[in-house]
N, C-alpha and C. Protein backbone atom coordinates (compact mmCIF):
# COMPACT_ATOMS: atom_id res chain seq x y z
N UNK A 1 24.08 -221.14 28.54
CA UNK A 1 24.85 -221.84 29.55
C UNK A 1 26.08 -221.03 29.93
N UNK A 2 26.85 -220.61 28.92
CA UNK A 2 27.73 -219.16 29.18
C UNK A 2 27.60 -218.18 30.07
N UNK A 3 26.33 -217.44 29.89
CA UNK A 3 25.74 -216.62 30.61
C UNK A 3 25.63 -216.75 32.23
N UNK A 4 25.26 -217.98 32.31
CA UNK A 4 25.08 -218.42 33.90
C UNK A 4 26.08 -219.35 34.22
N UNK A 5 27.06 -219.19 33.65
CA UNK A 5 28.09 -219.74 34.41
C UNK A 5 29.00 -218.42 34.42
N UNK A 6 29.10 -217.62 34.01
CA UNK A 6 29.84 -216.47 34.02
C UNK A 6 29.09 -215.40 34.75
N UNK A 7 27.74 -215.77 34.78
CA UNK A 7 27.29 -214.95 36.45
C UNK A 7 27.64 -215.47 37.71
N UNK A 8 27.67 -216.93 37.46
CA UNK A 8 28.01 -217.81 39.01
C UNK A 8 29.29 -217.81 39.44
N UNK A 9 30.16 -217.48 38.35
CA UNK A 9 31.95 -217.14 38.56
C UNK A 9 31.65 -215.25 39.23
N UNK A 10 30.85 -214.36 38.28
CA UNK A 10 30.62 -212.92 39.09
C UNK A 10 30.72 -212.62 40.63
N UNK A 11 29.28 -213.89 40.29
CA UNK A 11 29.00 -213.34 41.81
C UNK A 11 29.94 -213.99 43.01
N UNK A 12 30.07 -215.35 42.55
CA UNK A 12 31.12 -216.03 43.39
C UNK A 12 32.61 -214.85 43.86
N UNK A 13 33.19 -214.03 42.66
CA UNK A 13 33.59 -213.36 42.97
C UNK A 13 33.55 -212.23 43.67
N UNK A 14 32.90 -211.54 43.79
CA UNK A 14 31.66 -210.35 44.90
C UNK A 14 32.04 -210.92 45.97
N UNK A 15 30.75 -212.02 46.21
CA UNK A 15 30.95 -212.68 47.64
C UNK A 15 32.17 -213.02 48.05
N UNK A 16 33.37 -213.05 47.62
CA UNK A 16 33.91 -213.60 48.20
C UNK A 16 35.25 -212.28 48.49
N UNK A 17 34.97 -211.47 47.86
CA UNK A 17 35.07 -209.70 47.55
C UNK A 17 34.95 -209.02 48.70
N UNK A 18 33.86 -209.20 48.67
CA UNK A 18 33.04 -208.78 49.94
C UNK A 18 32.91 -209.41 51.41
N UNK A 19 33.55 -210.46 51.54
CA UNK A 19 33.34 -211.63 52.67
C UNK A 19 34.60 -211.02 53.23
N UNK A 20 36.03 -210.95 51.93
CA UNK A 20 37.41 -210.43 52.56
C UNK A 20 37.24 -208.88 53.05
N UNK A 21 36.54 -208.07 52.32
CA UNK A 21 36.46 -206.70 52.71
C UNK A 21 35.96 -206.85 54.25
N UNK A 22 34.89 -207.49 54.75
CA UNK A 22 33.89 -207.24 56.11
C UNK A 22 34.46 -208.41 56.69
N UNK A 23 35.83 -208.58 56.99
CA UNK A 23 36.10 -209.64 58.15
C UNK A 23 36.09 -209.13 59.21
N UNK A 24 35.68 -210.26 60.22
CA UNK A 24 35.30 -209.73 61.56
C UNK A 24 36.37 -209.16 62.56
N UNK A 25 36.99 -208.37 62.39
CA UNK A 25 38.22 -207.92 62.33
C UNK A 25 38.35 -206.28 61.76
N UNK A 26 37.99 -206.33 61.00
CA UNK A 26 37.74 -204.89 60.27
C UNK A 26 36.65 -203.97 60.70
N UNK A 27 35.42 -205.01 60.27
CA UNK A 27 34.11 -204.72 60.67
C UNK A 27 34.30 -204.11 62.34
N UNK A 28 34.70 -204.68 63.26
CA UNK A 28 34.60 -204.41 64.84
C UNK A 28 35.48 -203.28 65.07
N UNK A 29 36.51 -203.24 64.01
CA UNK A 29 37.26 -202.15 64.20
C UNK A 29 36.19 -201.07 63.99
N UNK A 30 35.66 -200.71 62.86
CA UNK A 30 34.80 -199.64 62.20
C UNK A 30 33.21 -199.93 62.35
N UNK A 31 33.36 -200.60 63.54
CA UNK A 31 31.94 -200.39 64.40
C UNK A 31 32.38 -199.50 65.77
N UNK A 32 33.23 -199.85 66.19
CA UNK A 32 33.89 -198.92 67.02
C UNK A 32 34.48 -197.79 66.78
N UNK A 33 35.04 -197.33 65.73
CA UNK A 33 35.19 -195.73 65.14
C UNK A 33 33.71 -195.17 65.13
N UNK A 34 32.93 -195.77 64.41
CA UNK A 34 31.62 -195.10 64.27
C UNK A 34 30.83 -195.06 66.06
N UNK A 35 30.77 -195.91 66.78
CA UNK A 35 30.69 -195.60 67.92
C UNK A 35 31.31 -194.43 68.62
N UNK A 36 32.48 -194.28 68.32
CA UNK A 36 33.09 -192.70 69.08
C UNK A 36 33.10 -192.06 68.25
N UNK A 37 32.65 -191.90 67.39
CA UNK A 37 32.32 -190.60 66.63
C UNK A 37 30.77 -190.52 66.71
N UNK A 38 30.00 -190.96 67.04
CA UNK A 38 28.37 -191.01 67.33
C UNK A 38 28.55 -190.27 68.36
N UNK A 39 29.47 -190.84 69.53
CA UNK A 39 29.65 -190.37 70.90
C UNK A 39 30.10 -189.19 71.11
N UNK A 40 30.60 -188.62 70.13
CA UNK A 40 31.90 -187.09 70.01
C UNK A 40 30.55 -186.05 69.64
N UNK A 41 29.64 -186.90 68.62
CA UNK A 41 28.44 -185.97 68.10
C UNK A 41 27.38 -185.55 69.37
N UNK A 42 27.23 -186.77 69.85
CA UNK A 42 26.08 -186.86 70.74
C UNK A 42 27.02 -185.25 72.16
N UNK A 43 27.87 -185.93 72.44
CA UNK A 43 28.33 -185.17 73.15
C UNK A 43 28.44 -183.48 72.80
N UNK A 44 29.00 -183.27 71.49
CA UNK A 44 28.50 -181.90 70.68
C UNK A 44 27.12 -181.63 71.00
N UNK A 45 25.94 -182.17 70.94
CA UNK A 45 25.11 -182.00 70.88
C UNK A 45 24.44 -181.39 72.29
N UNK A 46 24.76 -182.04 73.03
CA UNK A 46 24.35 -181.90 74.42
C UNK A 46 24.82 -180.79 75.01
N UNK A 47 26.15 -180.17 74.47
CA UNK A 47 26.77 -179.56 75.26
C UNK A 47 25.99 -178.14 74.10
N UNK A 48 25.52 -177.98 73.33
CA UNK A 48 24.98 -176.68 72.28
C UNK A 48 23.62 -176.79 73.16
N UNK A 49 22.96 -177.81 73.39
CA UNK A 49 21.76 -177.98 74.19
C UNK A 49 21.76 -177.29 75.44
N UNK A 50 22.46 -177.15 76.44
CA UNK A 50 23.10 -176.79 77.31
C UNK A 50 23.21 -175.49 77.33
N UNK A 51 23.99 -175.35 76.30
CA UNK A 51 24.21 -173.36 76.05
C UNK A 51 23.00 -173.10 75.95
N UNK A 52 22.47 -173.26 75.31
CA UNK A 52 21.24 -172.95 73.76
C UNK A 52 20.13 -172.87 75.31
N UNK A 53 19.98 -173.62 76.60
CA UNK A 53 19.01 -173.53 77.67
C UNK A 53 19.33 -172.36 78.54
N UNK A 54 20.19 -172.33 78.29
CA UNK A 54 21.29 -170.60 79.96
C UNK A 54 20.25 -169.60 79.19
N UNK A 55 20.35 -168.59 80.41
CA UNK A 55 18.92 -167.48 80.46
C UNK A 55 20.29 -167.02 79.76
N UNK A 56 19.75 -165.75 78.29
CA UNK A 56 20.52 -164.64 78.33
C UNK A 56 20.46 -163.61 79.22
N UNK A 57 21.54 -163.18 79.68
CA UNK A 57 21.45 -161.79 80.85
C UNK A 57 22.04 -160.65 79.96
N UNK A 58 21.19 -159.79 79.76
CA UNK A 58 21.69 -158.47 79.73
C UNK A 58 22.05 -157.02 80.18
N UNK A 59 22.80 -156.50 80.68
CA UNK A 59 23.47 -156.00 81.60
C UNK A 59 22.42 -154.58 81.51
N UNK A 60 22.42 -153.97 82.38
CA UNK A 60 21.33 -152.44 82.06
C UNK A 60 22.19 -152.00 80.66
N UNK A 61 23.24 -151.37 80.46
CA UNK A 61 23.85 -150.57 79.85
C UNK A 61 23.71 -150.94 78.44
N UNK A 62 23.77 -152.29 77.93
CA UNK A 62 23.23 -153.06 76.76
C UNK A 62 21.70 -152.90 76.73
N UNK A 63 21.32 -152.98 77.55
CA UNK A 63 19.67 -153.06 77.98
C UNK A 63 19.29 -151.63 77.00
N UNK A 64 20.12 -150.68 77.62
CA UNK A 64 19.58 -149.17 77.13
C UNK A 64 20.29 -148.55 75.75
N UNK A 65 21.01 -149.24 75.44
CA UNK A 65 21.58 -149.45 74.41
C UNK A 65 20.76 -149.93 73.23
N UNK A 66 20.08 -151.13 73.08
CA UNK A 66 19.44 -151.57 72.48
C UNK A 66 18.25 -150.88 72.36
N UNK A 67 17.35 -150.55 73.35
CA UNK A 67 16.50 -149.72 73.15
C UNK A 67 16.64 -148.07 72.51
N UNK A 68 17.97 -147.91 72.32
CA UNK A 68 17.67 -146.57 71.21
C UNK A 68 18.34 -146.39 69.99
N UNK A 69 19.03 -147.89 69.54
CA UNK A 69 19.86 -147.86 68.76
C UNK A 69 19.36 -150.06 68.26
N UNK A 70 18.97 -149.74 66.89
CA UNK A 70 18.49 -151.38 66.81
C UNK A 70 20.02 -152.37 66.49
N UNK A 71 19.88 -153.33 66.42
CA UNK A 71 21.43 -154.23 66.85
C UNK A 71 21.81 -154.12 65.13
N UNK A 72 20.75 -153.53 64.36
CA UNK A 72 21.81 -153.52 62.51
C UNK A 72 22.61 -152.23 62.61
N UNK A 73 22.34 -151.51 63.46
CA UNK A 73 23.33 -150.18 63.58
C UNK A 73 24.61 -150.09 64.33
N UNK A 74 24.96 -151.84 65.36
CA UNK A 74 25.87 -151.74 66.18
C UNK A 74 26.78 -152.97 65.50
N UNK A 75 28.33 -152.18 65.56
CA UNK A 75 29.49 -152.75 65.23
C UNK A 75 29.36 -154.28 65.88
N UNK A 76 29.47 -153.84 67.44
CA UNK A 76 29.69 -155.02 67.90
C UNK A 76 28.83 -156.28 67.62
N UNK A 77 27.60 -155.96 67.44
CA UNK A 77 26.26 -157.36 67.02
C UNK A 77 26.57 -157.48 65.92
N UNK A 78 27.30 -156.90 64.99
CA UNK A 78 27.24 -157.33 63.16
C UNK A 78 26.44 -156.52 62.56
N UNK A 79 26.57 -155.29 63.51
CA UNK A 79 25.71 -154.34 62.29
C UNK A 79 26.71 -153.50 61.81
N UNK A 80 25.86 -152.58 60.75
CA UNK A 80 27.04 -151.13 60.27
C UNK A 80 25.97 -150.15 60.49
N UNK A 81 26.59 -149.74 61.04
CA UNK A 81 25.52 -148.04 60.89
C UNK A 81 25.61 -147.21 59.78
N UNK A 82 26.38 -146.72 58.83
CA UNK A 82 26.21 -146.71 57.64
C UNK A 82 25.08 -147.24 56.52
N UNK A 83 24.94 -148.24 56.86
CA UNK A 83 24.16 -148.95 56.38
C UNK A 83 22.72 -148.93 55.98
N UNK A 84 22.68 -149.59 54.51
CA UNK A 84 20.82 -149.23 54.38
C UNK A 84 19.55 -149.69 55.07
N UNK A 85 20.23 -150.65 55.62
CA UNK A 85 19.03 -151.13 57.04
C UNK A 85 19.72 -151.12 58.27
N UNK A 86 20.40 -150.26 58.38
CA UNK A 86 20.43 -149.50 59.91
C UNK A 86 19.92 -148.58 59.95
N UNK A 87 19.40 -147.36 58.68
CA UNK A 87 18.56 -146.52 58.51
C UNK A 87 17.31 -146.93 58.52
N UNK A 88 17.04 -148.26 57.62
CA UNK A 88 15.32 -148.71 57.62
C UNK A 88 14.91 -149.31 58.97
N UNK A 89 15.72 -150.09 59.54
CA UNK A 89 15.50 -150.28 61.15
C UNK A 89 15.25 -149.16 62.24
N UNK A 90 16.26 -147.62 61.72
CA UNK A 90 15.71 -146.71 62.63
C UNK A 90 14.39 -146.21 62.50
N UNK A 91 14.33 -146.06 61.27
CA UNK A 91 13.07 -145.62 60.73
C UNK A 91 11.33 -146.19 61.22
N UNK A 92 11.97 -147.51 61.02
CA UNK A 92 10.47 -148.32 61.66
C UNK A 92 10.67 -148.41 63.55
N UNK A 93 11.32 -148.11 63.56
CA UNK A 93 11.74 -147.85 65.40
C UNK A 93 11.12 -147.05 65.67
N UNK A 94 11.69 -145.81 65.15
CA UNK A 94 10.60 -144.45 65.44
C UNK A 94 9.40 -144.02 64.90
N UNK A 95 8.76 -145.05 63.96
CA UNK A 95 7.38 -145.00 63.36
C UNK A 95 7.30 -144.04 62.19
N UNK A 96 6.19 -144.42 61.58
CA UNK A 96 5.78 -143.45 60.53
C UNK A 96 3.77 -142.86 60.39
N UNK A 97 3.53 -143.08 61.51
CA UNK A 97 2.03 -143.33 61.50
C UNK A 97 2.00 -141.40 62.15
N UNK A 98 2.97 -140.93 63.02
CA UNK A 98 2.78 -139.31 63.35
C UNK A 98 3.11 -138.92 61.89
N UNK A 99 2.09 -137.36 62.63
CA UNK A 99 2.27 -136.78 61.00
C UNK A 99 4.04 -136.10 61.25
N UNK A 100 4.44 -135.90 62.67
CA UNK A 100 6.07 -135.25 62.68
C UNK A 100 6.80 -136.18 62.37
N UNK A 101 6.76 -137.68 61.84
CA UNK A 101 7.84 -138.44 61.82
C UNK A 101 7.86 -138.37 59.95
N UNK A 102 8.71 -138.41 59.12
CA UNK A 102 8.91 -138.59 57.85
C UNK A 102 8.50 -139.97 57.65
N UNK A 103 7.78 -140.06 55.98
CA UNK A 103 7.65 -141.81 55.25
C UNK A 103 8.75 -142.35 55.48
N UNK A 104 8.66 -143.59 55.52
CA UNK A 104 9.92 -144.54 55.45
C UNK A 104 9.81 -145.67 53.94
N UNK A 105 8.90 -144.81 53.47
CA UNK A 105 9.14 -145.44 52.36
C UNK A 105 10.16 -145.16 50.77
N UNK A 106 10.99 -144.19 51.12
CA UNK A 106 11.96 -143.45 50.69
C UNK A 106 13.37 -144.21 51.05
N UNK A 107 12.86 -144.79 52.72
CA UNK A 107 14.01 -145.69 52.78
C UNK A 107 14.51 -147.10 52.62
N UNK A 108 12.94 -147.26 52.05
CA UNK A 108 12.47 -149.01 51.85
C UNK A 108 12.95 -149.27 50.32
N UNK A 109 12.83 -147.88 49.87
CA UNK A 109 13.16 -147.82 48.53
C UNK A 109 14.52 -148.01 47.91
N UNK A 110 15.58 -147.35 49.40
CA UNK A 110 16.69 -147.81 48.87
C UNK A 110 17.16 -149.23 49.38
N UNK A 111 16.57 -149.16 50.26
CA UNK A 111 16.79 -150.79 50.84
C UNK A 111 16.64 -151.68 50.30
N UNK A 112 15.92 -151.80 49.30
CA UNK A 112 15.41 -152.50 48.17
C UNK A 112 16.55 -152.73 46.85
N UNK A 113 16.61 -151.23 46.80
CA UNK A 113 17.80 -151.34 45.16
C UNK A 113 19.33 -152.08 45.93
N UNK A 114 19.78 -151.52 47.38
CA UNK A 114 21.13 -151.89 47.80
C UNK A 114 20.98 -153.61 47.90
N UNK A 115 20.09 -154.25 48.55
CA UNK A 115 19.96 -155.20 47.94
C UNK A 115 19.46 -156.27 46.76
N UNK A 116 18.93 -155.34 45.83
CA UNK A 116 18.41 -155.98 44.30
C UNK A 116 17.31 -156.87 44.53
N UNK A 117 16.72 -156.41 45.33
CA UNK A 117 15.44 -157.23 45.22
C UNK A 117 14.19 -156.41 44.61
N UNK A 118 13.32 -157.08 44.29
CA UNK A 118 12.25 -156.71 43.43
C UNK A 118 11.20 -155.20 44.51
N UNK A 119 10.57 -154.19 44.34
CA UNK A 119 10.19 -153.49 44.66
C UNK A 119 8.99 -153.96 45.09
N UNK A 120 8.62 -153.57 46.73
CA UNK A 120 7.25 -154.39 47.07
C UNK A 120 6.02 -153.05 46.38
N UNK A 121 4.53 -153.70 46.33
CA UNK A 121 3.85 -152.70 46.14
C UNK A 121 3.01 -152.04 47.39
């Protein structure tokens, strides 16, 4: 009899916990925050949608740019030319299937250790 009267005092307390927390007053307030912030998202959204649809244009000079130099070798895209796959990118650019072009597997090799990954076979 303890037991369930000291759950019916619990819960009585909860509910009534919970009745003061979600007054209609609060609640409408923070139905309406969450409304303009749905709206701030939605609007984010639309407007990346938007970008994310525009044709890229690339100008000739980038155009010819790219074609003799791959974008891991250029500063400006986030490449380094230094770098061990700005060498393995040139490498597979200019092929390895002529007998005048060198293996590129000399450079796969270091490409491999600079980043610690396991050696393919």
């Amino acid at each position: 009899m303890t037991t369930i009267t000291v759950a019916v005092l619990i819960s009585f307390v909860v509910g009534v916990g919970a009745g003061f927390a979600w007054r209609p007053d609060k609640s409408h307030k923070m139905l309406e925050a969450q409304a303009q912030s749905l709206d701030a998202v939605l609007d984010g959204q639309t407007e990346i949608l938007t970008a994310a649809q525009q044709p890229v244009v690339l100008d000739a000079e980038l155009k010819a740019t790219l074609a003799e130099t791959p974008p891991t070798c250029i500063r400006e895209m986030g490449g380094d030319p230094l770098s061990a796959m700005c060498l393995l990118t040139l490498c597979w650019a200019h092929g390895t299937s002529s007998a005048q072009r060198p293996s590129c597997s000399v450079v796969e090799e270091l490409t491999t250790k600079s980043f610690n990954l396991p050696a393919g076979e």
